[in-house]
Protein backbone atom coordinates (compact mmCIF):
# COMPACT_ATOMS: atom_id res chain seq x y z
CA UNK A 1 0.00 0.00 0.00
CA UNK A 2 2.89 2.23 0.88
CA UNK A 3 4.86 2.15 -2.80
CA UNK A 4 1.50 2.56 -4.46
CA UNK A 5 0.71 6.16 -2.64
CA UNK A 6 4.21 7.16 -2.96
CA UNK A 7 4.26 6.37 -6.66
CA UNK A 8 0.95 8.40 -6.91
CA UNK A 9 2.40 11.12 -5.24
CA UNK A 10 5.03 10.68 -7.77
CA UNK A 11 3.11 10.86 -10.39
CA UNK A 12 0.64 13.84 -9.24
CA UNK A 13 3.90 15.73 -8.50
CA UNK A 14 4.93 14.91 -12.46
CA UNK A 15 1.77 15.88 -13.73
CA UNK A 16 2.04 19.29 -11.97
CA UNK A 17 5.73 20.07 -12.74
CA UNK A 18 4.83 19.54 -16.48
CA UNK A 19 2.30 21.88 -17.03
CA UNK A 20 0.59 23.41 -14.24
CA UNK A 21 -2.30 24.93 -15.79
CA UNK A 22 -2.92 22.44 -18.53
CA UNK A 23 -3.54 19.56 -15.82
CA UNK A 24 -6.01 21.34 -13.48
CA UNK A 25 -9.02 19.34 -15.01
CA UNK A 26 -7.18 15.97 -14.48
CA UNK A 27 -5.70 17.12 -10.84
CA UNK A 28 -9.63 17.94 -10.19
CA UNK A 29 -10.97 15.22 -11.68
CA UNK A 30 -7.89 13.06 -9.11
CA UNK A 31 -9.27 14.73 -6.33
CA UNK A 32 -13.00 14.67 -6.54
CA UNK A 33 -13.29 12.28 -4.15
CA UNK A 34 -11.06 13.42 -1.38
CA UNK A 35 -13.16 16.27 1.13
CA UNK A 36 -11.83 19.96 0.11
CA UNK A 37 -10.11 20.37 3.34
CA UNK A 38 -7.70 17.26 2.53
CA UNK A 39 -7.88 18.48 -1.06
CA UNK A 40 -6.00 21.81 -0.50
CA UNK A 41 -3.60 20.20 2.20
CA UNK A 42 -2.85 17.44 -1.02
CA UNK A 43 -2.84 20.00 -3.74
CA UNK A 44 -0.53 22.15 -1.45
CA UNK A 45 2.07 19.37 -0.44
CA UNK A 46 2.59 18.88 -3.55
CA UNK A 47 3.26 22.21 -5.45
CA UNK A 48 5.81 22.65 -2.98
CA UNK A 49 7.49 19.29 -3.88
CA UNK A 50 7.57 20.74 -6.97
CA UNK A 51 8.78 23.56 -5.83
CA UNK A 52 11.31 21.87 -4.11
CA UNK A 53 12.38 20.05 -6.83
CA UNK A 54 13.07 22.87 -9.43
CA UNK A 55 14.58 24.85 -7.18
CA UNK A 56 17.31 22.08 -6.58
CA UNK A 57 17.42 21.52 -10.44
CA UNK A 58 17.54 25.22 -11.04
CA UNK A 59 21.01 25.26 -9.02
CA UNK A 60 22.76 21.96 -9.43
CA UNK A 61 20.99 20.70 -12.21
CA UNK A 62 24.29 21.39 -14.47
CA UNK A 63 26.18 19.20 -12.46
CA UNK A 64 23.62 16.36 -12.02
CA UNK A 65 23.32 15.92 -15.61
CA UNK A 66 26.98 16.20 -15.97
């Protein structure tokens, strides 16, 4: 149960980082069932993964791919 709601997270975070604006019918359509409180807390957590996550690409993404 535990690899299956990390690899959603996973994927939710993916679907965000590659175009934000374009997914928001699929992220609402992912989230219909969860109550809006939970929703924003899930919607929330993961922008800033994203967040996160280009931030530490935007300064050592160079030498990562390297």
């Amino acid at each position: 149960m535990e690899l299956s709601a990390s690899f959603l997270s996973a994927a939710f975070l993916l679907l965000l980082v590659l175009d934000p604006f374009g997914n928001i019918p699929i992220v609402a359509a992912l989230l219909r069932g969860v109550t809006p409180a939970r929703r924003w807390r899930v919607v929330l957590r993961e922008c800033l993964m994203a967040y996160v996550v280009l931030t530490i690409f935007l300064f050592f993404g160079q030498r990562v791919m390297s």
